[in-house]
C-alpha atoms as a PDB file:
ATOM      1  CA  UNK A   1       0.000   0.000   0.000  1.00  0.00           C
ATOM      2  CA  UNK A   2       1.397   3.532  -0.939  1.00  0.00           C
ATOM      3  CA  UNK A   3       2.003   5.922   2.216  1.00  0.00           C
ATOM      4  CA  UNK A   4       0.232   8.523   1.210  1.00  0.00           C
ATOM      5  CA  UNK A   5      -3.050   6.403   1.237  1.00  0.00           C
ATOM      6  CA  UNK A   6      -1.983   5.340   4.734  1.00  0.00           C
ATOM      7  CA  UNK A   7      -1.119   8.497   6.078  1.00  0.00           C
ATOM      8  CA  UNK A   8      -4.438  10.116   4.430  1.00  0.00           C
ATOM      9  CA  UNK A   9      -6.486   7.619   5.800  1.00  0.00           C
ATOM     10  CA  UNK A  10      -5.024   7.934   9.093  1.00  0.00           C
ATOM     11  CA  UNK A  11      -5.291  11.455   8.931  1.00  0.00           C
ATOM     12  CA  UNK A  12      -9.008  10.642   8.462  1.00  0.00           C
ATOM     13  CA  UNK A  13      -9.138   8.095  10.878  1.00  0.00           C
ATOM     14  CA  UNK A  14      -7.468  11.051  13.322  1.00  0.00           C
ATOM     15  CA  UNK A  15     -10.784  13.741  12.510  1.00  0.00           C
ATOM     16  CA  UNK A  16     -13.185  11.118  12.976  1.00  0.00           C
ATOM     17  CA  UNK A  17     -11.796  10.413  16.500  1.00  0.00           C
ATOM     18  CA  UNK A  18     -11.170  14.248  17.798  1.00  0.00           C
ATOM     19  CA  UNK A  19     -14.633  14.879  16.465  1.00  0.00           C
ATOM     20  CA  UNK A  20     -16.691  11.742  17.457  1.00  0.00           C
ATOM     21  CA  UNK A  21     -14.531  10.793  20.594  1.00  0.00           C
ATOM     22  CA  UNK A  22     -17.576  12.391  22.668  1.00  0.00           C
ATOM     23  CA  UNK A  23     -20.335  12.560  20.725  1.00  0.00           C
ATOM     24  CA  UNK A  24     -20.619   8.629  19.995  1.00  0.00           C
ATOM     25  CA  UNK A  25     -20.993   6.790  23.568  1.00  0.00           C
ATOM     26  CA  UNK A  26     -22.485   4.042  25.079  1.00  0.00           C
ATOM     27  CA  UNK A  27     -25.194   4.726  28.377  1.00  0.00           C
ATOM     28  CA  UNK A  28     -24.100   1.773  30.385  1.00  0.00           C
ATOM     29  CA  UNK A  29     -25.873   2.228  33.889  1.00  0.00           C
ATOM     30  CA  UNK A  30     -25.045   5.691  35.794  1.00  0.00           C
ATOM     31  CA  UNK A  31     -21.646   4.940  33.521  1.00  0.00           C
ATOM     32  CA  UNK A  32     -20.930   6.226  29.465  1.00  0.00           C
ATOM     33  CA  UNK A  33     -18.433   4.515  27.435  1.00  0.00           C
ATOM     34  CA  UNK A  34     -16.825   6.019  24.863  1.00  0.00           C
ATOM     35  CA  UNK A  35     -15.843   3.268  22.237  1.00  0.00           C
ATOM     36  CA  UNK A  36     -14.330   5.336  19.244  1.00  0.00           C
ATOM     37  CA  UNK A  37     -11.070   5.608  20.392  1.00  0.00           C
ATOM     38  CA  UNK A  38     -11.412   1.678  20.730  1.00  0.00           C
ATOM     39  CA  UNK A  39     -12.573   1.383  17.189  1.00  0.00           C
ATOM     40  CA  UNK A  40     -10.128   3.207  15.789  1.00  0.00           C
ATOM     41  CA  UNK A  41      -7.136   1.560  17.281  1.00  0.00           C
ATOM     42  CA  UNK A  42      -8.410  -2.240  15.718  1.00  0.00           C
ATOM     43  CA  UNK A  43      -9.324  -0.908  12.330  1.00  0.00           C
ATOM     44  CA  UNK A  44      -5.931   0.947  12.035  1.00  0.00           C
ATOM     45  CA  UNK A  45      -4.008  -1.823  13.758  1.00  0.00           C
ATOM     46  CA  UNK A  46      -5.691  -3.983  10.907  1.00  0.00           C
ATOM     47  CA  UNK A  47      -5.596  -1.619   7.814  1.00  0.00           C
ATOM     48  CA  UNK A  48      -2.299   0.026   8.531  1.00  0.00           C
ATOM     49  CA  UNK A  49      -0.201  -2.117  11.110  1.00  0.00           C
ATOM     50  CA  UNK A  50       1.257  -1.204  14.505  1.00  0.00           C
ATOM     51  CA  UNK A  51       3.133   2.065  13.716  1.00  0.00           C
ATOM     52  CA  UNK A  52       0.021   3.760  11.743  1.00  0.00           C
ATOM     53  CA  UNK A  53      -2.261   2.362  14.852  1.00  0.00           C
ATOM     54  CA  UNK A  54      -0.046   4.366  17.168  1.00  0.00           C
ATOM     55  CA  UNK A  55       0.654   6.960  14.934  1.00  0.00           C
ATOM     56  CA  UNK A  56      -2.996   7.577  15.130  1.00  0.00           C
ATOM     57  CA  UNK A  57      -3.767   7.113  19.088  1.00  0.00           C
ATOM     58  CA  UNK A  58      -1.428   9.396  19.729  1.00  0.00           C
ATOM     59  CA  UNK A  59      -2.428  12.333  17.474  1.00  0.00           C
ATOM     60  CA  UNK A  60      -5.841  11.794  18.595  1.00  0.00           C
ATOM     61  CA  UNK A  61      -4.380  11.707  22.375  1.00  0.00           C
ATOM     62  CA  UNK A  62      -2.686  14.717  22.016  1.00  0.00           C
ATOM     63  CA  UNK A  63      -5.619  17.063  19.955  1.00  0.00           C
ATOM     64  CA  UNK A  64      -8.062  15.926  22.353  1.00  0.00           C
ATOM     65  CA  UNK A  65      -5.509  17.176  25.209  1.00  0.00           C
ATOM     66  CA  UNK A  66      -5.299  20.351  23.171  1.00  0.00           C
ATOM     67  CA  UNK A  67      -9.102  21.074  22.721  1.00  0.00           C
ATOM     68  CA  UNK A  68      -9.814  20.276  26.237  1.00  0.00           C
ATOM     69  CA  UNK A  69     -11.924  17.278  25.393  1.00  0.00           C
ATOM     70  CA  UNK A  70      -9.510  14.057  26.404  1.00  0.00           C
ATOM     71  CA  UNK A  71      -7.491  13.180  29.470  1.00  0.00           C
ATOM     72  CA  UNK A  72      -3.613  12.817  29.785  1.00  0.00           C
ATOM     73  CA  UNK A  73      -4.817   9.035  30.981  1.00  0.00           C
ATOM     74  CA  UNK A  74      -5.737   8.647  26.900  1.00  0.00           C
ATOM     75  CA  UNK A  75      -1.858   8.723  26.150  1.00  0.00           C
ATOM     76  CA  UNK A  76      -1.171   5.241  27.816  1.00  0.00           C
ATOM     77  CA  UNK A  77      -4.416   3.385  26.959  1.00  0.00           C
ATOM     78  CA  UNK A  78      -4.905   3.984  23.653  1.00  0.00           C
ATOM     79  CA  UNK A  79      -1.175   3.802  22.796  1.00  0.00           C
ATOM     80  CA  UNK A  80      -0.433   0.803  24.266  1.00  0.00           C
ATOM     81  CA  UNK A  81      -3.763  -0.494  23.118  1.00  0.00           C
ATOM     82  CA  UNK A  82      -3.097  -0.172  19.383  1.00  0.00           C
ATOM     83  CA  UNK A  83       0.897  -1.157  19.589  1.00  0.00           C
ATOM     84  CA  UNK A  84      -0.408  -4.429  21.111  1.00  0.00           C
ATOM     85  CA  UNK A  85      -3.597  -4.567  18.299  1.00  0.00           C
ATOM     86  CA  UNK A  86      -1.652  -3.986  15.665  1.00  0.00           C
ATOM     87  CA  UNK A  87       1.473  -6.832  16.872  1.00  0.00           C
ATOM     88  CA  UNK A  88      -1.464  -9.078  17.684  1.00  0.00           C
ATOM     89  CA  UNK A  89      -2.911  -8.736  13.862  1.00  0.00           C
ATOM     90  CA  UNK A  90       0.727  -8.729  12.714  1.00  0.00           C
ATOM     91  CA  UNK A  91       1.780 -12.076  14.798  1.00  0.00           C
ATOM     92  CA  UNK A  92      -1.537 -13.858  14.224  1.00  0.00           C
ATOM     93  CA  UNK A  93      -3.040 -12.387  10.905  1.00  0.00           C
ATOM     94  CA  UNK A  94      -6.678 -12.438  12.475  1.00  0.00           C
ATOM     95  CA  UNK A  95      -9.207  -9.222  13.514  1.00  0.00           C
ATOM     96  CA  UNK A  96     -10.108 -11.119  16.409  1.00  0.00           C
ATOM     97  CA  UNK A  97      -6.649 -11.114  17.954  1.00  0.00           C
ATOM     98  CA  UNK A  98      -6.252  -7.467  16.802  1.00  0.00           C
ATOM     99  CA  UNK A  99      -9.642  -7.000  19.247  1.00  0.00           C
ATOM    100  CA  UNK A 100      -8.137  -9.025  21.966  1.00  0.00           C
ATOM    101  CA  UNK A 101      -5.079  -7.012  22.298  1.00  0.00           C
ATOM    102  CA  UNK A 102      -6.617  -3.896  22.286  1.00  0.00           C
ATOM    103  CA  UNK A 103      -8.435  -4.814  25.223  1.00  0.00           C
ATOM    104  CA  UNK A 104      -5.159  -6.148  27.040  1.00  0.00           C
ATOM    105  CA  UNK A 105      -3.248  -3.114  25.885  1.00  0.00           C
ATOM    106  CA  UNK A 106      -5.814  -0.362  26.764  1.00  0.00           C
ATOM    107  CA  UNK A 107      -8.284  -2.150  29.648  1.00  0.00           C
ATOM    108  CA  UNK A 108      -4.946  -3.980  31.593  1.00  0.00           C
ATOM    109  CA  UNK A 109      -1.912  -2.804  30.574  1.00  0.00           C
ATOM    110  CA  UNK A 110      -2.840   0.744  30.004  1.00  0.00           C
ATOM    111  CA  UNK A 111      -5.259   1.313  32.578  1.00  0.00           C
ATOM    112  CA  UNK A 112      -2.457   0.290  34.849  1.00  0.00           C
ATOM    113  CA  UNK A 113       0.134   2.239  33.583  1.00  0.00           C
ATOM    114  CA  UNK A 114      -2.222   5.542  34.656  1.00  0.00           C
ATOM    115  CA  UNK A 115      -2.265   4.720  38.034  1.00  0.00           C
ATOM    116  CA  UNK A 116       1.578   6.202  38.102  1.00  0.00           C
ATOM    117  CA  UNK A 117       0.446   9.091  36.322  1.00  0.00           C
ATOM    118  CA  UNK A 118      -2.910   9.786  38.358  1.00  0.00           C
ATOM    119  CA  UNK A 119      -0.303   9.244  41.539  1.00  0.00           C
ATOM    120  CA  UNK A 120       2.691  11.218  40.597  1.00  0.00           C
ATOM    121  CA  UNK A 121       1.965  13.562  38.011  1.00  0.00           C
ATOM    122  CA  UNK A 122      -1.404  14.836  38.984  1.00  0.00           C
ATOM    123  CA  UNK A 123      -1.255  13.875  42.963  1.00  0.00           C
ATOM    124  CA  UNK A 124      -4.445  12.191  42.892  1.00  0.00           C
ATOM    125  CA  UNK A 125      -4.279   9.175  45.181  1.00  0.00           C
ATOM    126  CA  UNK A 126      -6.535   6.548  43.210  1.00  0.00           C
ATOM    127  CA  UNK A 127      -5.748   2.653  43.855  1.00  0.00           C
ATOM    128  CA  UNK A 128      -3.909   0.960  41.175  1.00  0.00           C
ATOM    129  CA  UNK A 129      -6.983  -0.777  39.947  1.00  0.00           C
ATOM    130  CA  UNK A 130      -9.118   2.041  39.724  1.00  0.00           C
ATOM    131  CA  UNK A 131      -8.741   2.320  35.828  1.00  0.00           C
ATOM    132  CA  UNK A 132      -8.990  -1.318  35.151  1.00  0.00           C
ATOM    133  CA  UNK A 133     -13.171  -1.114  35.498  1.00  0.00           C
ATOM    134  CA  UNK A 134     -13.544   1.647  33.219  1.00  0.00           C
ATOM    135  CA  UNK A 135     -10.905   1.260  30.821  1.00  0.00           C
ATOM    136  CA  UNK A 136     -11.645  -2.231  30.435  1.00  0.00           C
ATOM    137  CA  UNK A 137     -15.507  -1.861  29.715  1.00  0.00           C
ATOM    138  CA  UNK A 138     -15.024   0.880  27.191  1.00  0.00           C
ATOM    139  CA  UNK A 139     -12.275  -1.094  25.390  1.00  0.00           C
ATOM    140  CA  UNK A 140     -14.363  -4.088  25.497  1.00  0.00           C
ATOM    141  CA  UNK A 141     -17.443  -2.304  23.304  1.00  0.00           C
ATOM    142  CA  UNK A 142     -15.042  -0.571  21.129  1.00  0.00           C
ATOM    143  CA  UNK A 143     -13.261  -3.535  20.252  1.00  0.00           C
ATOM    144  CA  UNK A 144     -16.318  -5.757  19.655  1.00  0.00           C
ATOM    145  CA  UNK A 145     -17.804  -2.726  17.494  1.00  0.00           C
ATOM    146  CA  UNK A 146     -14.553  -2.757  15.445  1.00  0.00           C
ATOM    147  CA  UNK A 147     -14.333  -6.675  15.145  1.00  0.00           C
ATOM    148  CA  UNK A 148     -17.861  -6.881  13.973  1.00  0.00           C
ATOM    149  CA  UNK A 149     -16.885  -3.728  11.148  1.00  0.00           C
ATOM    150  CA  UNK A 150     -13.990  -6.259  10.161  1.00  0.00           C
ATOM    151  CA  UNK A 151     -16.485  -8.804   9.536  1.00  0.00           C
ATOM    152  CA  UNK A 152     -18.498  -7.317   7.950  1.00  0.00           C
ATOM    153  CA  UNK A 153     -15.961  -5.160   5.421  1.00  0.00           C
ATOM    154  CA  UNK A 154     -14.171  -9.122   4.753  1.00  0.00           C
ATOM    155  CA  UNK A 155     -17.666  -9.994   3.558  1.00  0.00           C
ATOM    156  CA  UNK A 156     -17.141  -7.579   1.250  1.00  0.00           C
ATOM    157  CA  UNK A 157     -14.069  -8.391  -0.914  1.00  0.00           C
ATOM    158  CA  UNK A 158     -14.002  -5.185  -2.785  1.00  0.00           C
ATOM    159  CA  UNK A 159     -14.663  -3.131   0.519  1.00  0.00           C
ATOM    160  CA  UNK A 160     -11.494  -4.826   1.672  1.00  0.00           C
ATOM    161  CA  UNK A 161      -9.292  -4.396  -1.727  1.00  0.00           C
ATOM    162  CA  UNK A 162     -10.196  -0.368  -1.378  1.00  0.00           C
ATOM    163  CA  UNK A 163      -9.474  -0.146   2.177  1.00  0.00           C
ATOM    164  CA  UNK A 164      -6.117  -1.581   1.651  1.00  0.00           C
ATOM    165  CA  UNK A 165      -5.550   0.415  -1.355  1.00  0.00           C
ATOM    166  CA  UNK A 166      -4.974  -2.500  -3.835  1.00  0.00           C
ATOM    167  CA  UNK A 167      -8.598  -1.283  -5.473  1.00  0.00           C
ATOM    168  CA  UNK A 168      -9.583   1.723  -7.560  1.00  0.00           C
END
């Protein structure tokens, strides 16, 4: 695939997220989840590979940190959500995998890693599991949204071809 369809797309995948991160969400009790990030993370960690999929957490990280719409605690979930989505996909050439370690990267792994940064950086004093719940519920939706797009889009051969970029 050239890199300028990769790095447009991306660059897509980037406005969708800034703009949608908070509009699209999921009631879930007293609780909303906010799967987009989630989404976005397995579709580019399947279209583009681990370096696009980060690529693209981060500059949707950092402009949400800029507008005043995201948390610094986006920075190590989706990150480290997408690296591992994208090496899952890579290692094991299935969506589903790409879906599973999205949710170990942002609803463990992540979630875990912002306890140091909810401690040390901003001085709140949070247990270390505090972010597991949360993270782990809204990376759980997001990935299953994003597995069932996959499906969906490999029904669809051509869908698939033009993604990539090997269509017209």
């Amino acid at each position: 695939m050239k890199p300028l369809y990769r790095l447009t797309f991306s660059a897509l995948l980037v406005a969708i997220g800034v703009i949608a991160g908070n509009l699209l969400y999921i009631p879930i009790g007293v609780a909303k989840i906010f799967p987009v990030q989630h989404i976005i993370n397995v579709l580019s960690a399947v279209l583009f590979g681990p370096v696009y999929a980060v690529g693209t957490a981060f500059a949707i990280s950092l402009l949400r940190n800029l507008l005043g719409t995201g948390s610094v605690f986006a920075f190590p979930g989706s990150m480290i959500g997408a690296c591992l989505a994208g090496l899952f996909y890579l290692w094991l050439k299935k969506p589903v995998f790409a879906a599973i370690g999205e949710v170990i990267g942002t609803g463990l792994i992540g979630s875990l890693v912002s306890f140091p940064i909810a401690r040390f950086i901003l001085g709140q004093n949070v247990a270390a599991t505090f972010f597991v719940a949360p993270f782990l519920l809204a990376t759980t939706f997001g990935s299953l949204i994003a597995y069932i797009l996959l499906k969906i889009m490999a029904v669809h051969p051509e869908f698939t071809r033009y993604m990539r970029g090997d269509g017209k």
